[in-house]
N, C-alpha and C. Protein backbone atom coordinates (compact mmCIF):
# COMPACT_ATOMS: atom_id res chain seq x y z
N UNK A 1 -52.81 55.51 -29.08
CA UNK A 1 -51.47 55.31 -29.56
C UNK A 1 -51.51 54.46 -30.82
N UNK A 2 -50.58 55.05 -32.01
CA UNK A 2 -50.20 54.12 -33.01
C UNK A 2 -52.01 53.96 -34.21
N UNK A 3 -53.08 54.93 -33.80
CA UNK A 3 -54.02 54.99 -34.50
C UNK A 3 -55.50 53.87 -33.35
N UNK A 4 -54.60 53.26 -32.35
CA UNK A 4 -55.58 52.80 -32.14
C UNK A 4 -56.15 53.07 -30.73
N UNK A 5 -57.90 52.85 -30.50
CA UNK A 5 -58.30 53.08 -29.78
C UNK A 5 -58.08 52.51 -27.90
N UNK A 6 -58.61 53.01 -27.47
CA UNK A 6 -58.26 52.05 -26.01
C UNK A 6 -59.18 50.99 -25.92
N UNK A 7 -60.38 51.29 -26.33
CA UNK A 7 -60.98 49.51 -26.61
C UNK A 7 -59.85 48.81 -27.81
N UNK A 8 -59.56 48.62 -28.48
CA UNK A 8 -58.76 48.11 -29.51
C UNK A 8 -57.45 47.53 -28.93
N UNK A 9 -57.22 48.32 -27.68
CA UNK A 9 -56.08 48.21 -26.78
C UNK A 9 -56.66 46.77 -25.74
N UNK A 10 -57.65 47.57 -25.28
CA UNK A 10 -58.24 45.96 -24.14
C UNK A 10 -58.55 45.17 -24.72
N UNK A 11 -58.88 45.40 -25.75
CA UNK A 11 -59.89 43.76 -26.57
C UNK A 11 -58.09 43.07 -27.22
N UNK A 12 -57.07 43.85 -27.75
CA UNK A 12 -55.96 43.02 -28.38
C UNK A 12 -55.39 42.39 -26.82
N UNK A 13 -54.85 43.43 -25.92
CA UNK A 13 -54.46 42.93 -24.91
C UNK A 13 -54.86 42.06 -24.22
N UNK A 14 -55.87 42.44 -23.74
CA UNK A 14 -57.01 41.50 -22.84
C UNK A 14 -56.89 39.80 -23.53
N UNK A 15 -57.41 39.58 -24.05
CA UNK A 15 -57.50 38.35 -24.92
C UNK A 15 -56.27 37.90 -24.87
N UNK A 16 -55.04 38.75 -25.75
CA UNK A 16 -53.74 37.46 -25.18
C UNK A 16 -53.10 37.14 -24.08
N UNK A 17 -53.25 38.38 -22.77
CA UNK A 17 -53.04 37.80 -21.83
C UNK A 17 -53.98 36.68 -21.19
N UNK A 18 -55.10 36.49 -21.67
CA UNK A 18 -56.08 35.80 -20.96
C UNK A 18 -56.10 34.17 -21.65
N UNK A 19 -55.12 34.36 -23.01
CA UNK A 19 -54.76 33.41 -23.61
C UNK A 19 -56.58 32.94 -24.56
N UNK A 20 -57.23 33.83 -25.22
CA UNK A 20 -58.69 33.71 -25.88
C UNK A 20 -58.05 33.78 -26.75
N UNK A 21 -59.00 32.66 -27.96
CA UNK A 21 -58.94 32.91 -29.13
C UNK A 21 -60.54 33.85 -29.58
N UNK A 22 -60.09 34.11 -30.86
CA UNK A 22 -59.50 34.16 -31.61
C UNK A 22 -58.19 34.49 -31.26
N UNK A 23 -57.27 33.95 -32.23
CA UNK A 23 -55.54 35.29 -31.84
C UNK A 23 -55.88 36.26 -31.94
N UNK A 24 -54.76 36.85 -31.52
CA UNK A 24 -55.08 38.45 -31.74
C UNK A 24 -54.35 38.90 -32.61
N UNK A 25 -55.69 39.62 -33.40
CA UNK A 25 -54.72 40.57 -34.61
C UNK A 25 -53.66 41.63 -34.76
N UNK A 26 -52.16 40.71 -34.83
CA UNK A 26 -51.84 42.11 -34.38
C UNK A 26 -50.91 42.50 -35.75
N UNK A 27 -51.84 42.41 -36.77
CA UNK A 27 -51.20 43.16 -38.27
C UNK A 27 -52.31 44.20 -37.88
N UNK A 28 -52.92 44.79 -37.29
CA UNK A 28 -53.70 46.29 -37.26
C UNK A 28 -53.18 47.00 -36.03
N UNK A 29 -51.93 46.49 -35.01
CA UNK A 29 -50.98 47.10 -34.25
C UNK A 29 -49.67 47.40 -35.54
N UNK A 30 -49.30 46.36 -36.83
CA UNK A 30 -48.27 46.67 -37.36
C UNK A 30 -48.88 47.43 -38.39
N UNK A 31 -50.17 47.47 -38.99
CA UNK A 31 -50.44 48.99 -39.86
C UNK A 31 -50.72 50.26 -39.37
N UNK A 32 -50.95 50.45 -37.67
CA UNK A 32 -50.72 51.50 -37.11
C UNK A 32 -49.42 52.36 -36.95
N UNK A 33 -48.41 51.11 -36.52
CA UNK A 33 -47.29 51.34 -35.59
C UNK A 33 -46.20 51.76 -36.98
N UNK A 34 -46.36 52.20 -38.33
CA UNK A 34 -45.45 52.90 -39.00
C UNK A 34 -44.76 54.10 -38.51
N UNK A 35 -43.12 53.23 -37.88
CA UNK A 35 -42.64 54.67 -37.32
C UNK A 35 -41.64 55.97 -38.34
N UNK A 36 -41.95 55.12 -39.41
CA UNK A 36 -41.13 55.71 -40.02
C UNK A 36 -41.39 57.12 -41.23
N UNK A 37 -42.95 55.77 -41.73
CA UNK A 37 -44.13 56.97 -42.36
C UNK A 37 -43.90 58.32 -41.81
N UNK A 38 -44.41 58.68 -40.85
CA UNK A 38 -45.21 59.83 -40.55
C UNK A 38 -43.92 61.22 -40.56
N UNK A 39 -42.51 60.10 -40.21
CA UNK A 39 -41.61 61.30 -40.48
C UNK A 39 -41.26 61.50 -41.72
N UNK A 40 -41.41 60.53 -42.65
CA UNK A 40 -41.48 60.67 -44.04
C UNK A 40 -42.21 61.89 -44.55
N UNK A 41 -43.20 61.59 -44.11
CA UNK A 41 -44.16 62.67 -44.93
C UNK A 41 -44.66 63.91 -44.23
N UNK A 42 -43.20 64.11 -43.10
CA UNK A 42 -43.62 65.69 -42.33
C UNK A 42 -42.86 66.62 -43.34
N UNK A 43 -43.03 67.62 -43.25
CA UNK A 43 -42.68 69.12 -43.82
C UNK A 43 -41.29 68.69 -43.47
N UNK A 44 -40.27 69.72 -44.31
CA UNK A 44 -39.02 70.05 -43.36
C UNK A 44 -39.30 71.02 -42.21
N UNK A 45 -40.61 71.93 -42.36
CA UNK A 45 -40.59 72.59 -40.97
C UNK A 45 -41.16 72.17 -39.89
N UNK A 46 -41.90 70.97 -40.11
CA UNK A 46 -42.25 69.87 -39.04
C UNK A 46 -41.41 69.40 -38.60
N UNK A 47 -40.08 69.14 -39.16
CA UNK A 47 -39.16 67.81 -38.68
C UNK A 47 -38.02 68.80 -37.91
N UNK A 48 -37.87 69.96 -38.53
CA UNK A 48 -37.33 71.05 -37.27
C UNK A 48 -38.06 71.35 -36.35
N UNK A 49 -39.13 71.53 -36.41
CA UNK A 49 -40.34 71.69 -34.96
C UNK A 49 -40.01 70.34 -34.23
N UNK A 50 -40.29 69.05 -34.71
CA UNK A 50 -40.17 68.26 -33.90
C UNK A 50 -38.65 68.01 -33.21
N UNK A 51 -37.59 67.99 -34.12
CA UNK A 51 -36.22 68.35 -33.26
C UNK A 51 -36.11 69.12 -32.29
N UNK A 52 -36.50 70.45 -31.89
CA UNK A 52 -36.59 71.59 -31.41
C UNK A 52 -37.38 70.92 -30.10
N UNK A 53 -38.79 70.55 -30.31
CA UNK A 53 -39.75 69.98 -29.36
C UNK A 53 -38.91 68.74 -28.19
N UNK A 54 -37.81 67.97 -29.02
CA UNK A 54 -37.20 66.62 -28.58
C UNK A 54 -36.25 67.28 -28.09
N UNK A 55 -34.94 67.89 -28.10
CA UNK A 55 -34.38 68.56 -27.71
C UNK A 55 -34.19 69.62 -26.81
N UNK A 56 -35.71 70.46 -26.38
CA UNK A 56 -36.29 70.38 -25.48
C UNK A 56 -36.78 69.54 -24.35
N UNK A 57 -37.44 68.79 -24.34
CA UNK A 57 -37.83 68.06 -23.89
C UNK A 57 -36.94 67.11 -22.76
N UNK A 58 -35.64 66.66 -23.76
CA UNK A 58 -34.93 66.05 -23.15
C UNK A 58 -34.57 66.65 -21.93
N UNK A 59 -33.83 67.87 -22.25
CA UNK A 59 -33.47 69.03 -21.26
C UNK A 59 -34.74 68.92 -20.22
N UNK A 60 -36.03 69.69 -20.13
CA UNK A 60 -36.52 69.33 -18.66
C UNK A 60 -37.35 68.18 -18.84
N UNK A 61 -37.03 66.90 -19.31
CA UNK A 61 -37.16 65.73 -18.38
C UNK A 61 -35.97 65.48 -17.98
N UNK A 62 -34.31 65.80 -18.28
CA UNK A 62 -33.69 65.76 -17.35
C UNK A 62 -34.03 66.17 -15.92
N UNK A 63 -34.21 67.51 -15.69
CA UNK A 63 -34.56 68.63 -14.66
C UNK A 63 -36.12 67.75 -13.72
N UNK A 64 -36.27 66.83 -14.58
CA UNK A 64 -37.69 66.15 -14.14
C UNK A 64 -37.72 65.29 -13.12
N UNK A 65 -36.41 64.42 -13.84
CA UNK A 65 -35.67 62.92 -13.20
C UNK A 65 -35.10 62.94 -11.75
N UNK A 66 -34.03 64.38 -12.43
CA UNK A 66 -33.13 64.75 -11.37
C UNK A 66 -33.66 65.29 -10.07
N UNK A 67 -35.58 65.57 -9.86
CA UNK A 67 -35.97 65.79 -8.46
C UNK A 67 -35.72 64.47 -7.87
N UNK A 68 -35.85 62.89 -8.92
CA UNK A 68 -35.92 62.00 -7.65
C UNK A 68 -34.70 61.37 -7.44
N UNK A 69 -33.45 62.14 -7.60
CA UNK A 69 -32.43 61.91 -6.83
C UNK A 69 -31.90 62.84 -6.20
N UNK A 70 -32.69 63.45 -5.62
CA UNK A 70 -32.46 64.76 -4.11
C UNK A 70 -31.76 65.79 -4.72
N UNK A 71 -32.13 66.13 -6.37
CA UNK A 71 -32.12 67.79 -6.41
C UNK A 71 -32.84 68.88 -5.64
N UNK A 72 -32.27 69.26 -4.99
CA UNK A 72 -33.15 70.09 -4.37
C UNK A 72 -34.10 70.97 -4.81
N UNK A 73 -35.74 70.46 -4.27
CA UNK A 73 -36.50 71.45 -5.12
C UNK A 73 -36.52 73.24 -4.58
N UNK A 74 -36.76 73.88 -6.02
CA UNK A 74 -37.17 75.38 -5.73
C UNK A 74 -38.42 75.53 -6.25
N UNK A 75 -39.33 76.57 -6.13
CA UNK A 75 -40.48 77.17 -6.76
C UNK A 75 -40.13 76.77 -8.43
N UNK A 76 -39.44 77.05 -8.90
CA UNK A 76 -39.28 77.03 -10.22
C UNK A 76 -39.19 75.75 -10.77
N UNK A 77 -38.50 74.70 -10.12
CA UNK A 77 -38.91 73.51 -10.74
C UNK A 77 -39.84 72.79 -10.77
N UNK A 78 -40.34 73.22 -9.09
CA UNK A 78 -41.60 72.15 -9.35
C UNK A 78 -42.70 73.04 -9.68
N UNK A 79 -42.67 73.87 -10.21
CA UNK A 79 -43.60 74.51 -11.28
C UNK A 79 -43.26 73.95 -12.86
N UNK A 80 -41.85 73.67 -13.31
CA UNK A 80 -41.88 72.97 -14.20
C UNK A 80 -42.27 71.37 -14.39
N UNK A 81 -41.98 71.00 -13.01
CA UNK A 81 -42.39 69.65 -13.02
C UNK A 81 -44.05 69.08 -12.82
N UNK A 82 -44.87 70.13 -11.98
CA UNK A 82 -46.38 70.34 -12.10
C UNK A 82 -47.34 70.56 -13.74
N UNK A 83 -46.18 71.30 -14.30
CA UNK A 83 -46.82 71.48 -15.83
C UNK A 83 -47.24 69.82 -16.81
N UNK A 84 -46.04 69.05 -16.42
CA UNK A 84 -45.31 67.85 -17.10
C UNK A 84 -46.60 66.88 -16.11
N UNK A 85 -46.16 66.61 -14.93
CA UNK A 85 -47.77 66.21 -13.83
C UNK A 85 -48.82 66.59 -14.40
N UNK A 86 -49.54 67.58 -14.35
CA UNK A 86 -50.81 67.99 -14.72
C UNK A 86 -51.05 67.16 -15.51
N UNK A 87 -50.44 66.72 -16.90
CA UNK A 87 -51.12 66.27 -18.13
C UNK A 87 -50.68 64.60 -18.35
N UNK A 88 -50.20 64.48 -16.67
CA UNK A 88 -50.05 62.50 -17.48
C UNK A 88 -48.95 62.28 -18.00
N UNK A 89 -47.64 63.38 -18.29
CA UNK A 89 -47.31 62.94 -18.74
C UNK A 89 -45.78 62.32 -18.61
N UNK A 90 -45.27 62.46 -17.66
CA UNK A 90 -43.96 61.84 -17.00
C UNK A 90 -44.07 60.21 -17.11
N UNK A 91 -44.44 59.68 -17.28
CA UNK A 91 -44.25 58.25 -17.81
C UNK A 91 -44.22 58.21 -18.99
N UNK A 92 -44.72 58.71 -20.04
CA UNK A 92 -44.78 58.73 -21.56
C UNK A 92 -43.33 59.47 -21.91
N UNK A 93 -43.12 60.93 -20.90
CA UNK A 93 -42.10 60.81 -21.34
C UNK A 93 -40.45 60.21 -21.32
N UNK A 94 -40.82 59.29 -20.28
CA UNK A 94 -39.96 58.21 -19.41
C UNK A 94 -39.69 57.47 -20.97
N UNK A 95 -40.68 57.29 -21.31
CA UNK A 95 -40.89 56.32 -23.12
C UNK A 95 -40.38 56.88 -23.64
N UNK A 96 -40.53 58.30 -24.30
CA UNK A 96 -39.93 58.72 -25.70
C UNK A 96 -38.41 59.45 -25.31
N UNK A 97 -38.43 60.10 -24.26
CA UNK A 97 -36.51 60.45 -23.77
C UNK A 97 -35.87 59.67 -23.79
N UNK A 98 -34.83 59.71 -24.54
CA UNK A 98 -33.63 58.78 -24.61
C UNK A 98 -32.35 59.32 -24.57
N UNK A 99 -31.40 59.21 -23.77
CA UNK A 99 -30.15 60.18 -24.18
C UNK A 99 -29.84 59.55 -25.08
N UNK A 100 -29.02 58.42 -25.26
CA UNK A 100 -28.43 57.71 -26.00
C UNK A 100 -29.26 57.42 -27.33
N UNK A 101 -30.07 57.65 -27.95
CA UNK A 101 -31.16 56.88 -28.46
C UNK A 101 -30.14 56.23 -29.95
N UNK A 102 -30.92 54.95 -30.28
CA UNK A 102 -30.90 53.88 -31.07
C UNK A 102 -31.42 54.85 -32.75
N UNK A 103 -30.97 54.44 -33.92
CA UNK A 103 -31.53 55.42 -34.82
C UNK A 103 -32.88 55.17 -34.64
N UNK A 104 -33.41 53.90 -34.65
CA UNK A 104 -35.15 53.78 -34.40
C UNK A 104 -35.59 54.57 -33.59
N UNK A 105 -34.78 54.93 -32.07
CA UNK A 105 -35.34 55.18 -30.91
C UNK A 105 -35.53 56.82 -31.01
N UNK A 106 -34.34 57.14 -32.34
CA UNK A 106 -34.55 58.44 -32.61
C UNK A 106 -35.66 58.69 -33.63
N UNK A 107 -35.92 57.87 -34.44
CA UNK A 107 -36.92 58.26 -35.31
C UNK A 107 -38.33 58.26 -34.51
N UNK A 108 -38.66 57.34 -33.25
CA UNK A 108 -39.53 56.74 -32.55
C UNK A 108 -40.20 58.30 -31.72
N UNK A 109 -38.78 59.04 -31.14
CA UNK A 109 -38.73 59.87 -30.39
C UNK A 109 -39.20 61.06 -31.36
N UNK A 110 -38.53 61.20 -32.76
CA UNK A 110 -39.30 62.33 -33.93
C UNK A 110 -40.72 62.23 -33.80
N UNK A 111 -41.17 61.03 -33.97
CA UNK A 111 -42.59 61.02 -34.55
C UNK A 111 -43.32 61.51 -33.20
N UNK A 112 -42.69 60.93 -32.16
CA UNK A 112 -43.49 61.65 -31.07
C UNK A 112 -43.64 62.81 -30.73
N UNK A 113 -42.77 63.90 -31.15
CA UNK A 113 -42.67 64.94 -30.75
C UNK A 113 -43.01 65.44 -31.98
N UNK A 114 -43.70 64.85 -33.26
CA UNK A 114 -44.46 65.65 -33.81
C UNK A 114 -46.19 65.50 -33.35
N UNK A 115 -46.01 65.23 -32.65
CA UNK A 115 -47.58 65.06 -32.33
C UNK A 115 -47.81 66.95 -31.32
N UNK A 116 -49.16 66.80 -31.53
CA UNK A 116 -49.66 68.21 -30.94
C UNK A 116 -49.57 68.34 -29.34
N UNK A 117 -49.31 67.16 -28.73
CA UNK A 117 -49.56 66.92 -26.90
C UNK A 117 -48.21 67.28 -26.38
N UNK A 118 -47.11 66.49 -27.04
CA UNK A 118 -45.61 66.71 -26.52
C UNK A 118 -45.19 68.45 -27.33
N UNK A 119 -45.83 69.15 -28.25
CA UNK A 119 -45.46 69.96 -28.92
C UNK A 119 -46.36 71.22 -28.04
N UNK A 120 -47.38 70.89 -27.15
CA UNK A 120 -48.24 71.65 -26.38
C UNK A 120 -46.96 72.02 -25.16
N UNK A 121 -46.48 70.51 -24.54
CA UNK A 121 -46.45 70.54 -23.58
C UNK A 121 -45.24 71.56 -23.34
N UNK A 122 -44.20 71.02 -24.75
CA UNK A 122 -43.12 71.69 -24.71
C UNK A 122 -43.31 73.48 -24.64
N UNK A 123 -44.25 73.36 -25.39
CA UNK A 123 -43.98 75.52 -25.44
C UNK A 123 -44.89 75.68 -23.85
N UNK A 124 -45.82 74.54 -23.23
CA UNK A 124 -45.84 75.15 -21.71
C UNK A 124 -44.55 75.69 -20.79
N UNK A 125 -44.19 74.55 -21.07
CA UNK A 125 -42.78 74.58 -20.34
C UNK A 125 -42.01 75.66 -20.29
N UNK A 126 -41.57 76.10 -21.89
CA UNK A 126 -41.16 77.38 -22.01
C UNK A 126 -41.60 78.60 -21.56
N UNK A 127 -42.91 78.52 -21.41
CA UNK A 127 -43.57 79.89 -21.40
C UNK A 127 -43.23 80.23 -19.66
N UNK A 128 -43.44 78.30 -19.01
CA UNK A 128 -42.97 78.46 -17.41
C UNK A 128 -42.09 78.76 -16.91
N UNK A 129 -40.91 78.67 -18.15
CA UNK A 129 -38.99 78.81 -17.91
C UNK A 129 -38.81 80.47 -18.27
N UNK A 130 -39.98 81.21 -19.30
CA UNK A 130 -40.00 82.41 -19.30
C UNK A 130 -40.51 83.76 -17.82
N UNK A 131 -41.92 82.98 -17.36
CA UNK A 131 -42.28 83.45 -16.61
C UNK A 131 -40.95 83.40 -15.22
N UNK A 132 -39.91 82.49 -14.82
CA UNK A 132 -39.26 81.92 -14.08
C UNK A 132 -38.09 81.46 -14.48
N UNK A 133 -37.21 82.34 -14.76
CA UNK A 133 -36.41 81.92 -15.48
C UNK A 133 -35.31 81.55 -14.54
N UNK A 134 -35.32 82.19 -13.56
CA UNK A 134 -34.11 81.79 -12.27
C UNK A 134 -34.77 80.02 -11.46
N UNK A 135 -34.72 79.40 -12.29
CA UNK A 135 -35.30 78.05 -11.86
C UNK A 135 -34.60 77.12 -10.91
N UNK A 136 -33.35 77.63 -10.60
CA UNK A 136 -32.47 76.96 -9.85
C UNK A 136 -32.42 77.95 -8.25
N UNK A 137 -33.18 79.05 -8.24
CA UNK A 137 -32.64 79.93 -6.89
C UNK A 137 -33.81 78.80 -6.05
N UNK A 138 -32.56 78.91 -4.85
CA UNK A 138 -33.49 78.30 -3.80
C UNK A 138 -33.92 79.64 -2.88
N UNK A 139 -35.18 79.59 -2.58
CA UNK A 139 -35.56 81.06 -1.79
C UNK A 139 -34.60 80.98 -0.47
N UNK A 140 -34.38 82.31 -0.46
CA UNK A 140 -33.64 82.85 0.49
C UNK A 140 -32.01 82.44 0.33
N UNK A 141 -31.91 82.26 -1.19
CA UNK A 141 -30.04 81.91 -1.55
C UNK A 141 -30.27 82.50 -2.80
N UNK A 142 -29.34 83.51 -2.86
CA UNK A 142 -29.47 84.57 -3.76
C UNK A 142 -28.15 83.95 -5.01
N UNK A 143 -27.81 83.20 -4.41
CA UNK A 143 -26.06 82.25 -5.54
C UNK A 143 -26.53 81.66 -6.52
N UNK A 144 -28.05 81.55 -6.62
CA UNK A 144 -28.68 80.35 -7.55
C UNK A 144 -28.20 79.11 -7.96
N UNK A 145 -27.41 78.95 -9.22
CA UNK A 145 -26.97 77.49 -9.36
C UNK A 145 -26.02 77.01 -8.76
N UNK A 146 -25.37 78.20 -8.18
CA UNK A 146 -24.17 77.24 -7.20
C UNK A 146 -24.93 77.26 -5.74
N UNK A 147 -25.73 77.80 -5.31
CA UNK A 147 -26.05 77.72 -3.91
C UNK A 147 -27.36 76.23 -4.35
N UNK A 148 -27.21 75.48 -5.34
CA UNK A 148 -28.27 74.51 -5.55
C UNK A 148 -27.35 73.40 -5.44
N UNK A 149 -26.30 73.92 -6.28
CA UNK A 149 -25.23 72.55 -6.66
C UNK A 149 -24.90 72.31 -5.27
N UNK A 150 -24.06 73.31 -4.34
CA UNK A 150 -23.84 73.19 -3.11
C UNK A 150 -25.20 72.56 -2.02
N UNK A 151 -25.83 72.78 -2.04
CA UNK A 151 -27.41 72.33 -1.49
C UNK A 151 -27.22 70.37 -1.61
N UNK A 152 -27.18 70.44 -2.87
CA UNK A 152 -27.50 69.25 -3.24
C UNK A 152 -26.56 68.06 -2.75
N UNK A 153 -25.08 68.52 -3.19
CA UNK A 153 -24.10 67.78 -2.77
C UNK A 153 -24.05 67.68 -1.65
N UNK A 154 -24.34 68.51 -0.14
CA UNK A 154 -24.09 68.63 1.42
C UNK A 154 -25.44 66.99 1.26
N UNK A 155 -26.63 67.59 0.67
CA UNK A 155 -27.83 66.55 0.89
C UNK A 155 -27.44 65.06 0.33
N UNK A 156 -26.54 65.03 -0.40
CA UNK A 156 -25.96 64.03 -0.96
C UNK A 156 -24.78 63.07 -0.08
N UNK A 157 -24.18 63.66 0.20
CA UNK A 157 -23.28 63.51 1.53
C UNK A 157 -23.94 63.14 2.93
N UNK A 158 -25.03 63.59 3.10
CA UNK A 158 -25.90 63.43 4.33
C UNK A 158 -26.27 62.07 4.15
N UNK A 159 -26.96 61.77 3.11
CA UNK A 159 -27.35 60.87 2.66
C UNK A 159 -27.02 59.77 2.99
N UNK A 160 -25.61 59.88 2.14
CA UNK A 160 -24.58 58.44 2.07
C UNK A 160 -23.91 58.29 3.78
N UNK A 161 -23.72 59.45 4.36
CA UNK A 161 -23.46 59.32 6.00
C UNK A 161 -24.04 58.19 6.31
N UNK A 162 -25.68 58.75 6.64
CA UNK A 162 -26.69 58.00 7.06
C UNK A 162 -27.03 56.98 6.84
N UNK A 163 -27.19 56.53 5.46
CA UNK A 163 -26.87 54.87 5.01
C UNK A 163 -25.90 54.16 5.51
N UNK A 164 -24.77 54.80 5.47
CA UNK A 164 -23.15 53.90 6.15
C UNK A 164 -23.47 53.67 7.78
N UNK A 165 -24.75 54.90 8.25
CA UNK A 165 -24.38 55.03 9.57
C UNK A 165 -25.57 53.46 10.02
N UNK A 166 -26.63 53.50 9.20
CA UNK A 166 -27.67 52.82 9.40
C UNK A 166 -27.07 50.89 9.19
N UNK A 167 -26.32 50.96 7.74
CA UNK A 167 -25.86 49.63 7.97
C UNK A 167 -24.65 49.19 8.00
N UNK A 168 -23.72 50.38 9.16
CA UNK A 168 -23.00 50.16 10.37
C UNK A 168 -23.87 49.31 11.67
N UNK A 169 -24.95 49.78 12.02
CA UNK A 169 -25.79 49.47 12.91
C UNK A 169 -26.37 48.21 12.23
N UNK A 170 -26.98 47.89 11.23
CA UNK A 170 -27.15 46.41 11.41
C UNK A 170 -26.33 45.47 11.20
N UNK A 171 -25.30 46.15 10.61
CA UNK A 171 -24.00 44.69 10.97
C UNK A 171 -23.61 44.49 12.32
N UNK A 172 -23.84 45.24 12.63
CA UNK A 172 -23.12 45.23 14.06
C UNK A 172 -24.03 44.77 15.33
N UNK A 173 -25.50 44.81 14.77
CA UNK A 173 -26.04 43.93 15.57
C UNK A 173 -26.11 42.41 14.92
N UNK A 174 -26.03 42.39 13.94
CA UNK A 174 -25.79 41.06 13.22
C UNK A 174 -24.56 39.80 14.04
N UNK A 175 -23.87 40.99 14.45
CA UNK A 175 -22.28 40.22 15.24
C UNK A 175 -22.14 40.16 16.72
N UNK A 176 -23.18 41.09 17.16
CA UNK A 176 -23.31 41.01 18.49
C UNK A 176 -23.79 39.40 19.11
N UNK A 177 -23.11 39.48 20.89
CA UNK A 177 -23.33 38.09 20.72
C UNK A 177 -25.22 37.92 21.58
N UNK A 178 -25.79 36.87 21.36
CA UNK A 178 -27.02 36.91 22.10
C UNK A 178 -26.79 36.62 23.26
């Protein structure tokens, strides 16, 4: 990241958490970390590739997020979400997705998605949303996005039951008398 190596990473890190001198140099983290360079000096058809790539992206790391709040999975997502797994990379892109993003956070998010890894990952994805394009049918519910939306919300509802029902039960032993 930012030009530098992963020794370059343990030896800067390492040392200031460990509080060693020398200090640590970190004007060769600020001549790496130019976020602004690299979009400077992309093509205009780089800086539409990389829009295209981010804009993507956002879209299924939404679809990514939304398994770990009880979207219900189908074949199709977690085939999209195995692609994104395979390569490491759902925490990185935890980093560069932003809905809201900051203009930095947008320029931050350009430069990343001109790189060749997020620009790989993205046309995987596609090619997985091509092969599978009904990504929302749950097998054996032929309604697709509404038999998901419906899916989800009953599981959602279950949910919140069960919580109310669970700490119903410990208040209520809380008040019971000994």
């Amino acid at each position: 990241m930012f030009g530098l190596t992963a020794e370059d990473w343990v030896q800067m890190l390492g040392a200031a958490e460990r509080g060693e001198g020398p200090p640590v140099d970190w004007g060769l983290l600020q001549r790496h970390a130019d976020v602004l360079g690299p979009v400077q000096r992309a093509s205009d058809a780089a800086l539409i590739r990389a829009r295209t790539v981010l804009i993507g992206l956002r879209w299924f790391y939404g679809l990514y997020m939304l398994h770990g709040i009880l979207l219900p999975d189908t074949p199709g997502l977690a085939a999209l979400r195995a692609r994104i797994d395979e390569r490491g990379l759902g925490p990185y892109l935890d980093h560069v997705i932003s809905v809201s993003p900051t203009p930095r956070q947008f320029v931050e998010s350009l430069m990343a998605c001109l790189s060749p890894i997020l620009d790989e990952l993205y046309e995987a994805l596609m090619e997985q949303l091509a092969t599978d394009p009904a990504i929302f049918r749950i097998p054996g519910d032929e309604t697709g996005v509404v038999g998901l939306g419906e899916t989800w919300i009953r599981t959602l509802r279950e949910q919140t039951r069960a919580e109310s029902g669970r700490r119903g039960q410990a208040h209520g032993a809380a008040e019971a008398p000994a």
